[in-house]
C-alpha atoms as a PDB file:
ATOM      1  CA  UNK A   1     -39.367 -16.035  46.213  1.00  0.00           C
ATOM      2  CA  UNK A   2     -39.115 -19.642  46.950  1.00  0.00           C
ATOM      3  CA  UNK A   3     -38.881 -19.799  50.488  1.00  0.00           C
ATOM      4  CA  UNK A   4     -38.223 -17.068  53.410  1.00  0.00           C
ATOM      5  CA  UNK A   5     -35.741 -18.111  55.913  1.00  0.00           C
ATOM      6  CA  UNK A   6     -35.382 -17.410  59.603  1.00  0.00           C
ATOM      7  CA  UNK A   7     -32.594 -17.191  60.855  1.00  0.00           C
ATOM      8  CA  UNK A   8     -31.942 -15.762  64.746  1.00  0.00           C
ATOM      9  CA  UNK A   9     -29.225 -14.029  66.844  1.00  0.00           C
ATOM     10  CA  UNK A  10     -29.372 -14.389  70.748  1.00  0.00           C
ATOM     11  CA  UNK A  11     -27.090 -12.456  72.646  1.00  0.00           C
ATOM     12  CA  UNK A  12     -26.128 -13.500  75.960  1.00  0.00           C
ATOM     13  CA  UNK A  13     -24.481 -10.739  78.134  1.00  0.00           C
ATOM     14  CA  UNK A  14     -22.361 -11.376  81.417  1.00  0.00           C
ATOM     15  CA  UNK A  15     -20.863  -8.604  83.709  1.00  0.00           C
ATOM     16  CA  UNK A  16     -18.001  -8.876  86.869  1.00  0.00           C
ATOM     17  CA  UNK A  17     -17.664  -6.875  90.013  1.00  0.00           C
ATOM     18  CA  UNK A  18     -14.587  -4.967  88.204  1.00  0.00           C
ATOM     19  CA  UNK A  19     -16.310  -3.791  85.818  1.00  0.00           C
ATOM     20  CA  UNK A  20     -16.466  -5.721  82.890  1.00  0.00           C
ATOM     21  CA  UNK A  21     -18.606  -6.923  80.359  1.00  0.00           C
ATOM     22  CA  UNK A  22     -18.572 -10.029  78.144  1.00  0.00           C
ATOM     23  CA  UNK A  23     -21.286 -10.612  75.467  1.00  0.00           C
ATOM     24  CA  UNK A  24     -21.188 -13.335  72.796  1.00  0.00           C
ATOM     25  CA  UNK A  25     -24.110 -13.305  69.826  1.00  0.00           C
ATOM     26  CA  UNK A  26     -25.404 -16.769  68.710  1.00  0.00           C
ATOM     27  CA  UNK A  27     -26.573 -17.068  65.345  1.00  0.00           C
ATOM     28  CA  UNK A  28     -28.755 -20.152  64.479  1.00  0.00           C
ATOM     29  CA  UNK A  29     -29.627 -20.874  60.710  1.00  0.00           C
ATOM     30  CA  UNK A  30     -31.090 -24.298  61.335  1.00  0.00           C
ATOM     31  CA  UNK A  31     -27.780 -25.916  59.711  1.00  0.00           C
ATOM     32  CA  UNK A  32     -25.429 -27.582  61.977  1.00  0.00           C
ATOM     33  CA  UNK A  33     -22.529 -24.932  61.875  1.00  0.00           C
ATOM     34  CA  UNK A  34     -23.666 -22.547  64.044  1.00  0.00           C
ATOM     35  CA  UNK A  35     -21.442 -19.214  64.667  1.00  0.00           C
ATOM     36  CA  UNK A  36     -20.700 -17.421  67.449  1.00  0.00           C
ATOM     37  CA  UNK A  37     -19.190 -13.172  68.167  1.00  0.00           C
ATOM     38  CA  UNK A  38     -17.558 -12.471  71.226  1.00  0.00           C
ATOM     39  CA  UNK A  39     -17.567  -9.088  72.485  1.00  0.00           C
ATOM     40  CA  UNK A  40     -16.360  -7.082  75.346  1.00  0.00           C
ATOM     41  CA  UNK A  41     -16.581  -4.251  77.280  1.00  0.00           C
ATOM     42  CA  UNK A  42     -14.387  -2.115  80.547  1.00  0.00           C
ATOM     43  CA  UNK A  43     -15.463   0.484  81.994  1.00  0.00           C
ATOM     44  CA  UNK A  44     -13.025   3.203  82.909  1.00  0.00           C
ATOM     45  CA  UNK A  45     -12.745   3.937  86.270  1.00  0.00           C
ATOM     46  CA  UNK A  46     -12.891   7.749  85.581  1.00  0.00           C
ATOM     47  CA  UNK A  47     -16.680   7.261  84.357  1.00  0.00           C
ATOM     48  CA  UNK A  48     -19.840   6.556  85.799  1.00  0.00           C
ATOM     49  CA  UNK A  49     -20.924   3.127  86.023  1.00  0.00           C
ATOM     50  CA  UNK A  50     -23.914   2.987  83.714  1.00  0.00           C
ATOM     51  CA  UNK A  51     -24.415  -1.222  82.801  1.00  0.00           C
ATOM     52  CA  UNK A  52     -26.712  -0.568  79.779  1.00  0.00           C
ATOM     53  CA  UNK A  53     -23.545   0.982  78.138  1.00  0.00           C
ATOM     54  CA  UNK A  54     -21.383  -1.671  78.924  1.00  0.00           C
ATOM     55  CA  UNK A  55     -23.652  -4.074  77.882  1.00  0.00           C
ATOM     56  CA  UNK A  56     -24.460  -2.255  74.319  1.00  0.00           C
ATOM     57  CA  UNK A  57     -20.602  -1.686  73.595  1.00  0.00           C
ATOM     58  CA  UNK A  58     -20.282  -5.324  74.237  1.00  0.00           C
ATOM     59  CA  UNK A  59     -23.305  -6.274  72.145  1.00  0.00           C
ATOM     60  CA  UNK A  60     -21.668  -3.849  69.266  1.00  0.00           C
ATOM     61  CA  UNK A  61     -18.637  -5.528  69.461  1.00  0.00           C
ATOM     62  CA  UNK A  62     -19.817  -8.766  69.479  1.00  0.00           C
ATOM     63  CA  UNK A  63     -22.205  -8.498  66.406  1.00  0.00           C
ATOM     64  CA  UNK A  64     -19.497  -7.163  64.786  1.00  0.00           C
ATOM     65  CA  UNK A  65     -17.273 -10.131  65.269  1.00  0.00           C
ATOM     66  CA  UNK A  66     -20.188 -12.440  64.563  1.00  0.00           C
ATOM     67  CA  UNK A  67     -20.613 -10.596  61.150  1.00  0.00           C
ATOM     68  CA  UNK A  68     -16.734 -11.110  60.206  1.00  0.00           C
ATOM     69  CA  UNK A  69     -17.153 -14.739  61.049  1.00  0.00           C
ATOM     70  CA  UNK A  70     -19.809 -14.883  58.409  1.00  0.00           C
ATOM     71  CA  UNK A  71     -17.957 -13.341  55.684  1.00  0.00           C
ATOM     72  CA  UNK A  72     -14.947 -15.469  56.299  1.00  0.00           C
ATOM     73  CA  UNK A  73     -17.559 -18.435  56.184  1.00  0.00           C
ATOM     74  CA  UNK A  74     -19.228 -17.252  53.312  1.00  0.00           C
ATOM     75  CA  UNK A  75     -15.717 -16.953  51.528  1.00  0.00           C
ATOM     76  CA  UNK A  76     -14.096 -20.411  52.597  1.00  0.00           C
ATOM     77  CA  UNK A  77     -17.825 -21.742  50.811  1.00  0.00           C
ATOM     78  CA  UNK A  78     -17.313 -19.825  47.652  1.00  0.00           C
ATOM     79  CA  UNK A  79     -13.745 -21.007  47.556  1.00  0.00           C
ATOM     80  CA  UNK A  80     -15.352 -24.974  48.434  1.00  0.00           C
ATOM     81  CA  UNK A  81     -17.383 -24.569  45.232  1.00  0.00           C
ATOM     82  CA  UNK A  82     -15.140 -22.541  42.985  1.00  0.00           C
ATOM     83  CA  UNK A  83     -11.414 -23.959  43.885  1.00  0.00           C
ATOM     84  CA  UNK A  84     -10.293 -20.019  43.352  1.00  0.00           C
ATOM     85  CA  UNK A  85      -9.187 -17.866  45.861  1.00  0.00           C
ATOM     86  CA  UNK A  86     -12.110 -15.476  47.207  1.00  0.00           C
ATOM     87  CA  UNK A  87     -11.600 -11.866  49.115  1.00  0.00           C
ATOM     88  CA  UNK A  88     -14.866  -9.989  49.884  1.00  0.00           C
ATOM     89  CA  UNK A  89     -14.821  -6.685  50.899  1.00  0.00           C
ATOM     90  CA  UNK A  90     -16.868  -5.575  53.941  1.00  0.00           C
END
């Protein structure tokens, strides 16, 4: 192995007084394009208000999104270097 690399993921997480939460994760990989997931969360009036769940639906969500923008990143660089159309499969 040449080199390990670090790269982090902060999540920031925001909630209203209706009921909603809002969390976006952050990845940083030290090169300038940095990418960002959005998730969010509602919580359904029939059901206890418990944040932590709100907060880790939101995360889910969020690091989901994040890891889509990746692959599409990942792609749109293959196709940079290659000049052929790329699909990965998740």
């Amino acid at each position: 192995m040449v080199a390990m690399k670090k790269w982090t993921v902060d999540i920031y997480i925001d909630e209203d007084d209706a009921g909603r939460t809002y969390a976006e994760a952050r990845l940083q990989t030290g090169a300038p394009t940095r990418l960002t997931g959005v998730g969010r969360a509602k919580l359904n009036p029939a059901d206890d208000d418990i944040p932590e769940i709100g907060d880790e639906l939101a995360t889910a969500r969020a690091l989901t999104d994040l890891g889509h923008r990746l692959l599409v990143t990942a792609a749109k660089d293959i196709e940079a270097v290659t000049d052929e159309r790329v699909r990965l499969d998740t």
